[in-house]
N, C-alpha and C. Protein backbone atom coordinates (compact mmCIF):
# COMPACT_ATOMS: atom_id res chain seq x y z
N UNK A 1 -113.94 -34.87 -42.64
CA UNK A 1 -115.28 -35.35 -42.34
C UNK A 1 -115.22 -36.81 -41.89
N UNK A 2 -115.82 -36.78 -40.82
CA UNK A 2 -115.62 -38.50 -40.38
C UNK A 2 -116.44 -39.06 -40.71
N UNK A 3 -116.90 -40.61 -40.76
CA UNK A 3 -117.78 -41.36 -41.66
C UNK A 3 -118.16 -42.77 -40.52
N UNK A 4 -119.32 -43.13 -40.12
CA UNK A 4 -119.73 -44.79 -39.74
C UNK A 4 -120.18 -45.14 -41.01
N UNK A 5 -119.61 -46.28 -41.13
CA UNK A 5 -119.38 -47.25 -42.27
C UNK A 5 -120.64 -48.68 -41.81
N UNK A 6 -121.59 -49.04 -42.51
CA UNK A 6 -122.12 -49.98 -41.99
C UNK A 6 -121.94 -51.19 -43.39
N UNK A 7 -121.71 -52.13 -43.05
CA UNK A 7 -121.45 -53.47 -43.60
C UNK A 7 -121.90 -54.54 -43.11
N UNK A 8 -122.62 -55.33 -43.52
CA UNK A 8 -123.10 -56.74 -43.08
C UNK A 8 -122.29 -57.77 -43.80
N UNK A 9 -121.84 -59.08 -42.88
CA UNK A 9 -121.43 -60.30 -43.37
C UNK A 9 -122.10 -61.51 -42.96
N UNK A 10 -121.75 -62.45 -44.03
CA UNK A 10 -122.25 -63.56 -43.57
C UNK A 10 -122.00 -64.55 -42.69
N UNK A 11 -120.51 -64.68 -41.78
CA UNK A 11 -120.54 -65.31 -40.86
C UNK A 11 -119.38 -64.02 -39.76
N UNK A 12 -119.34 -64.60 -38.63
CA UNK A 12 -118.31 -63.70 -37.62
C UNK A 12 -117.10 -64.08 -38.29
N UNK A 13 -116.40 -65.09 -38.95
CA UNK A 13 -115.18 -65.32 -39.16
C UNK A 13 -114.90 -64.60 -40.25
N UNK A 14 -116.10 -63.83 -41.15
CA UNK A 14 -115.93 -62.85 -42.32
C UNK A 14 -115.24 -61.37 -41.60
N UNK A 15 -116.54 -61.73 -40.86
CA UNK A 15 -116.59 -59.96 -40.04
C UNK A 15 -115.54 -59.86 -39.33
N UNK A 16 -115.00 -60.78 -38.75
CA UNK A 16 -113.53 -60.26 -38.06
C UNK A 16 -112.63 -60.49 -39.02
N UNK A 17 -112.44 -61.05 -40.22
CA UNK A 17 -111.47 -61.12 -41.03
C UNK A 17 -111.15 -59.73 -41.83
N UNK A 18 -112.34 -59.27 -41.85
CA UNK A 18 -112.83 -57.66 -42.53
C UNK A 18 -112.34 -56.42 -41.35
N UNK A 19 -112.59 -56.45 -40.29
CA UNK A 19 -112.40 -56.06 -38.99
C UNK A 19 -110.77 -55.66 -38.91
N UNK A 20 -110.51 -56.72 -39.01
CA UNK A 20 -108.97 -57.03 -38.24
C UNK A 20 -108.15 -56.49 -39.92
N UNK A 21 -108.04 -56.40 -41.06
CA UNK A 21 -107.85 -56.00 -42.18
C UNK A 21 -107.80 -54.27 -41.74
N UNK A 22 -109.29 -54.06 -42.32
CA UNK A 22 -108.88 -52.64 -41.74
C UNK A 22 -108.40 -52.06 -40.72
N UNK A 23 -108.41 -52.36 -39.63
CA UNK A 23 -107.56 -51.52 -38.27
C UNK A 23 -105.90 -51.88 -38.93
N UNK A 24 -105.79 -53.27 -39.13
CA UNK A 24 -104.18 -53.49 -39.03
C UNK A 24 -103.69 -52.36 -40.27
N UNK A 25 -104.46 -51.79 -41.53
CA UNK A 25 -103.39 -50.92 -42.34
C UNK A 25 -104.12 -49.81 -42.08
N UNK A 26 -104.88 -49.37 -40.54
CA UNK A 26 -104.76 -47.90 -39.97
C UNK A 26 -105.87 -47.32 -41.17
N UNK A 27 -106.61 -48.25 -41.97
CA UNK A 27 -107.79 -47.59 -42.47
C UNK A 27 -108.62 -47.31 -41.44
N UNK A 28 -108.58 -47.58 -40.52
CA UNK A 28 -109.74 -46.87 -39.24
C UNK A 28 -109.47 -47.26 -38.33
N UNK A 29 -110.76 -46.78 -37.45
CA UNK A 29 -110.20 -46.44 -35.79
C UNK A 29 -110.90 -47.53 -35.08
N UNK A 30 -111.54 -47.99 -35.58
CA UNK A 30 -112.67 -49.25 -34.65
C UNK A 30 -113.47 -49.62 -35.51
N UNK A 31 -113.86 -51.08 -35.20
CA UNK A 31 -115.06 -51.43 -35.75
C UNK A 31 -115.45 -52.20 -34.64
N UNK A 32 -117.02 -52.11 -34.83
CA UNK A 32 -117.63 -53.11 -33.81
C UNK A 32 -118.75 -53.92 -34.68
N UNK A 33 -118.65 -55.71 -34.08
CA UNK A 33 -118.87 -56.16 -34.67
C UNK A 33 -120.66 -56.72 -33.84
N UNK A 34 -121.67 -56.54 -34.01
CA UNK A 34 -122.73 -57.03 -33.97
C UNK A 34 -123.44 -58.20 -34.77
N UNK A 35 -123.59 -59.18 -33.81
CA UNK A 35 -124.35 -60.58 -34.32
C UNK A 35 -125.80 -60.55 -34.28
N UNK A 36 -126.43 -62.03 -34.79
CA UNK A 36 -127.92 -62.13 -34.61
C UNK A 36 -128.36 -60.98 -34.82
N UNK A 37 -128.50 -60.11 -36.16
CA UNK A 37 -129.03 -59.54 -37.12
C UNK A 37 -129.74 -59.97 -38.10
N UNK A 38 -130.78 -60.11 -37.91
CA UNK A 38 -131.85 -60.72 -38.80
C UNK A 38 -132.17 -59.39 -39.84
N UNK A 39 -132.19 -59.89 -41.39
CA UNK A 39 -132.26 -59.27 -42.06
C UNK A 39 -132.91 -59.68 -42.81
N UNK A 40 -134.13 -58.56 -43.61
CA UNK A 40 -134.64 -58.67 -45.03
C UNK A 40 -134.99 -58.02 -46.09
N UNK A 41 -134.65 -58.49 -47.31
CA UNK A 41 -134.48 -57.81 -48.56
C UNK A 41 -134.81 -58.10 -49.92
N UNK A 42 -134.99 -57.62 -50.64
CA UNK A 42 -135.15 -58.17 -52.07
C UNK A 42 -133.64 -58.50 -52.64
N UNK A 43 -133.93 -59.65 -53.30
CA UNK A 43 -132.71 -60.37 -54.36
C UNK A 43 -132.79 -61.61 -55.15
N UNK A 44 -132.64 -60.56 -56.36
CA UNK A 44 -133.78 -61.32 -57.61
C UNK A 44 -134.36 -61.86 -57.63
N UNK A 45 -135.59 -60.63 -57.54
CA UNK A 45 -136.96 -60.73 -57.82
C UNK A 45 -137.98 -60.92 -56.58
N UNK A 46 -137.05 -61.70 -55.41
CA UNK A 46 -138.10 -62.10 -54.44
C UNK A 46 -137.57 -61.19 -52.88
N UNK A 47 -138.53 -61.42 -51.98
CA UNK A 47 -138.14 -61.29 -50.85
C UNK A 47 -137.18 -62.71 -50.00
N UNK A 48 -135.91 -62.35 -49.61
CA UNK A 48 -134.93 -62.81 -49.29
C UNK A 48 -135.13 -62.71 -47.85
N UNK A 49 -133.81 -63.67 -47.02
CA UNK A 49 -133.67 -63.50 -45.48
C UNK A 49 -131.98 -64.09 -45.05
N UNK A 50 -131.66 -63.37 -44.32
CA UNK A 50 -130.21 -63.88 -43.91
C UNK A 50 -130.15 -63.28 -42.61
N UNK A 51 -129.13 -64.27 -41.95
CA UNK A 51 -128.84 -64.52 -40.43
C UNK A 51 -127.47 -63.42 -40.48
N UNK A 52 -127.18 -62.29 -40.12
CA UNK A 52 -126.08 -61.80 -40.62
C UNK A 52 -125.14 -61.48 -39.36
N UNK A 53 -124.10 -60.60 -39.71
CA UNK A 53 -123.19 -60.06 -38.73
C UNK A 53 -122.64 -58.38 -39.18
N UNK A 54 -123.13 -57.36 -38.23
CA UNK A 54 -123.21 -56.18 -38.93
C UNK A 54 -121.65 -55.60 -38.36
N UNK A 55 -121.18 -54.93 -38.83
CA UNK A 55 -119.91 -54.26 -38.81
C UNK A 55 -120.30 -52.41 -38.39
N UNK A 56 -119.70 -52.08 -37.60
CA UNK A 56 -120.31 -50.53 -37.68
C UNK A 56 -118.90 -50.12 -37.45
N UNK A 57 -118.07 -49.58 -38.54
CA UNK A 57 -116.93 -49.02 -38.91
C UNK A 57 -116.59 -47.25 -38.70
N UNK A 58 -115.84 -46.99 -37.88
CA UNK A 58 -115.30 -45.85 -37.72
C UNK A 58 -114.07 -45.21 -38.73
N UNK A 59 -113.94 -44.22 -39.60
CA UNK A 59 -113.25 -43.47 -40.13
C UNK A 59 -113.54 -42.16 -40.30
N UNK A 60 -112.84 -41.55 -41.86
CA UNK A 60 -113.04 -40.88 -42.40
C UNK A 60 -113.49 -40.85 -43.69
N UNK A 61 -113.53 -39.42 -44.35
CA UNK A 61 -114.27 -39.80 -45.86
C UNK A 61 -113.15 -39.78 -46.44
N UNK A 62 -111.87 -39.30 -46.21
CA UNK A 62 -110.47 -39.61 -47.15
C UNK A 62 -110.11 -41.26 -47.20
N UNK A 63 -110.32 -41.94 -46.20
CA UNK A 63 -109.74 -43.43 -46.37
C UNK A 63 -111.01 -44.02 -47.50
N UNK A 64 -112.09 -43.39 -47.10
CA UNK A 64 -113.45 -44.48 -47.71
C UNK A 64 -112.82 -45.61 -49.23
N UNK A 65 -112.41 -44.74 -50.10
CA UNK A 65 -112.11 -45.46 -51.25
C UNK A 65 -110.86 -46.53 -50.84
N UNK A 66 -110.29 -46.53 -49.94
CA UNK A 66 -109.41 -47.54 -49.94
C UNK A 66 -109.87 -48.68 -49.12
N UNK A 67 -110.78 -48.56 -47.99
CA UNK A 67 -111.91 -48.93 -46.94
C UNK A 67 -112.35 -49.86 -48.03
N UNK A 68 -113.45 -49.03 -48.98
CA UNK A 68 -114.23 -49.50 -50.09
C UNK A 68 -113.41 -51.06 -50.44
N UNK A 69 -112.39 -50.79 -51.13
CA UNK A 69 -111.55 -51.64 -51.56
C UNK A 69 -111.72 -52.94 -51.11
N UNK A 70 -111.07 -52.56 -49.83
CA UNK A 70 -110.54 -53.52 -49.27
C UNK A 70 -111.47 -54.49 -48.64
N UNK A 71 -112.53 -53.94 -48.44
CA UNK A 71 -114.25 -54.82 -48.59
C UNK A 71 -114.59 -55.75 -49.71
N UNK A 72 -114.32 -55.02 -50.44
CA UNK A 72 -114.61 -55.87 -51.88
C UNK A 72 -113.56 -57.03 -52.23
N UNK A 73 -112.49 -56.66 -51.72
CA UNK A 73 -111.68 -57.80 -51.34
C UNK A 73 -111.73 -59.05 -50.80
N UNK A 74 -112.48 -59.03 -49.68
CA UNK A 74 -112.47 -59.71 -48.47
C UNK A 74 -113.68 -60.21 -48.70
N UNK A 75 -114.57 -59.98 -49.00
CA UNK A 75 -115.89 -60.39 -48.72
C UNK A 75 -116.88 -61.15 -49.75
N UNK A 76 -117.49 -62.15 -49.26
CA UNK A 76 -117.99 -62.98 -50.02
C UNK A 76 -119.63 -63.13 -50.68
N UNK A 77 -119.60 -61.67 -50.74
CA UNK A 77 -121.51 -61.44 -51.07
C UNK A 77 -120.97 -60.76 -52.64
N UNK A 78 -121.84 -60.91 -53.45
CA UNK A 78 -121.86 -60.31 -55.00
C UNK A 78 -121.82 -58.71 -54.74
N UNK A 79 -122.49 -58.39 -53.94
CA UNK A 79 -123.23 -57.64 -53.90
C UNK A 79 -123.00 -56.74 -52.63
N UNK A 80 -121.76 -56.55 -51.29
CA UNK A 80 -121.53 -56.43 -49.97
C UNK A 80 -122.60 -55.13 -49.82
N UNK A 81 -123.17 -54.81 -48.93
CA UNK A 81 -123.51 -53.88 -48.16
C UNK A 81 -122.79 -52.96 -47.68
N UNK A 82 -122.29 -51.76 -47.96
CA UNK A 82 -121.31 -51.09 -47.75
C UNK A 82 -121.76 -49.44 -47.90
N UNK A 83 -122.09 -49.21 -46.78
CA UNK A 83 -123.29 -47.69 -46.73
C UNK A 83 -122.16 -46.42 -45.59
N UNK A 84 -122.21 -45.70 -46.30
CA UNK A 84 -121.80 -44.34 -45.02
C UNK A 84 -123.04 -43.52 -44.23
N UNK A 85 -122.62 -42.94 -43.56
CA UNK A 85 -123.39 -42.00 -42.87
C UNK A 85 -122.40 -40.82 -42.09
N UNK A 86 -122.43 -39.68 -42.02
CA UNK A 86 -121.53 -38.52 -42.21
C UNK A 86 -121.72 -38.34 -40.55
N UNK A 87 -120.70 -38.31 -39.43
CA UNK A 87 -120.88 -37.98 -38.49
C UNK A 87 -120.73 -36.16 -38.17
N UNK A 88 -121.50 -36.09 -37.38
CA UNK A 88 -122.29 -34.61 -38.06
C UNK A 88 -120.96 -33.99 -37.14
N UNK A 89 -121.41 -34.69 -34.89
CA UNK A 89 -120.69 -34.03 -34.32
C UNK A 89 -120.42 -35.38 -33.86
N UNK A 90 -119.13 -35.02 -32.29
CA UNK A 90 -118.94 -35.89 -31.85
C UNK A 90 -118.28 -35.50 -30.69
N UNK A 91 -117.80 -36.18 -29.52
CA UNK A 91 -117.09 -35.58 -28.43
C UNK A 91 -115.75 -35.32 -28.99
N UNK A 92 -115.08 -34.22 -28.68
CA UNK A 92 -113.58 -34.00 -28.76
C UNK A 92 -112.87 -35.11 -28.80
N UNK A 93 -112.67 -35.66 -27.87
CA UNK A 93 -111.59 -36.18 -27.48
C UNK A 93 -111.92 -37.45 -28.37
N UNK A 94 -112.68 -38.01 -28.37
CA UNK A 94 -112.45 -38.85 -29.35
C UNK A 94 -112.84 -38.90 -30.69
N UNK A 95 -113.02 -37.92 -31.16
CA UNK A 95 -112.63 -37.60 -32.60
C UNK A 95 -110.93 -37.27 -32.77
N UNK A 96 -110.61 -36.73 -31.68
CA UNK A 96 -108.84 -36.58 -31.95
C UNK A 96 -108.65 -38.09 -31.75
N UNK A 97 -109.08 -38.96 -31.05
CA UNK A 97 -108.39 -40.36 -31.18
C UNK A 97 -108.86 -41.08 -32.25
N UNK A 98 -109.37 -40.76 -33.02
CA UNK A 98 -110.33 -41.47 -34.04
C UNK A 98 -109.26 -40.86 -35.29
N UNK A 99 -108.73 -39.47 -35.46
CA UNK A 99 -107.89 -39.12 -36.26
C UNK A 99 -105.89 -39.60 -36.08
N UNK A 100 -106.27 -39.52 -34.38
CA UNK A 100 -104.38 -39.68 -34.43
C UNK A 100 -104.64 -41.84 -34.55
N UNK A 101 -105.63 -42.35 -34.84
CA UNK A 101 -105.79 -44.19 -34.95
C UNK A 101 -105.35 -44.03 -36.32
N UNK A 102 -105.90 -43.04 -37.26
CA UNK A 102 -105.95 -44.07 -38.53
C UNK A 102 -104.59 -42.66 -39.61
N UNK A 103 -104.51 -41.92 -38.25
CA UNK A 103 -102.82 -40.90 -39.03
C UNK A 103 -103.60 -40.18 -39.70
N UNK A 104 -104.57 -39.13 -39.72
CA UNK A 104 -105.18 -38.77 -40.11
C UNK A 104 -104.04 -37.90 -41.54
C-alpha cells in the first residue's frame, strides 16, 4: 500500500534537511517541498499562526515506522505534523518507480 506523507516545518533548511534524510536511506521515493504555507491552529489553549514549509512525501506503509522515526529525529516542533493518506490508485509506471526508489 503506498502512502503521501504530509509534514510541515519550520524553516526550508528543516525541510530539506528532513527531505534529503529520507531519500538518502531509500525510505522513499520523493518528496516535494512547498513554501509560503500559511497556517492555523490551536496550541495551548489559543488560536496559533506559523509561516511554514510543507513536505508532501512519497512511500509506502511498510517504511512509515522508520519514516516516522526519522522525523522525530530531525525535527524541531514538540509536536511535528506527520499525517498519511493511503494512495488509493496511481499510474503504473510510476508506482513501479516509486517501489524499485525505495527497494520495495
Amino acid at each position: 500500500m503506498y502512502r503521501i506523507i504530509f509534514v510541515t516545518c519550520a524553516s526550508r533548511r528543516e525541510a530539506k534537511r528532513i527531505a534529503i534524510s529520507l531519500i538518502k536511506e531509500r525510505l522513499v521515493a520523493c518528496v516535494n517541498i512547498i513554501d509560503k504555507v500559511e497556517s492555523f491552529f490551536w496550541w495551548q489553549g489559543k488560536v496559533d499562526y506559523a509561516k511554514e514549509f510543507l513536505l508532501i512525501i512519497k512511500s509506502n506503509k511498510k517504511k512509515f515506522p522508520k519514516i516516522e522515526k526519522k522525523i522525530k529525529e530531525l525535527h524541531s516542533y514538540k509536536v511535528p505534523e506527520i499525517i498519511t493518506l493511503e494512495i488509493v490508485e496511481g499510474e503504473k509506471n510510476y508506482l513501479r518507480w516509486l517501489d524499485e526508489s525505495i527497494g520495495r
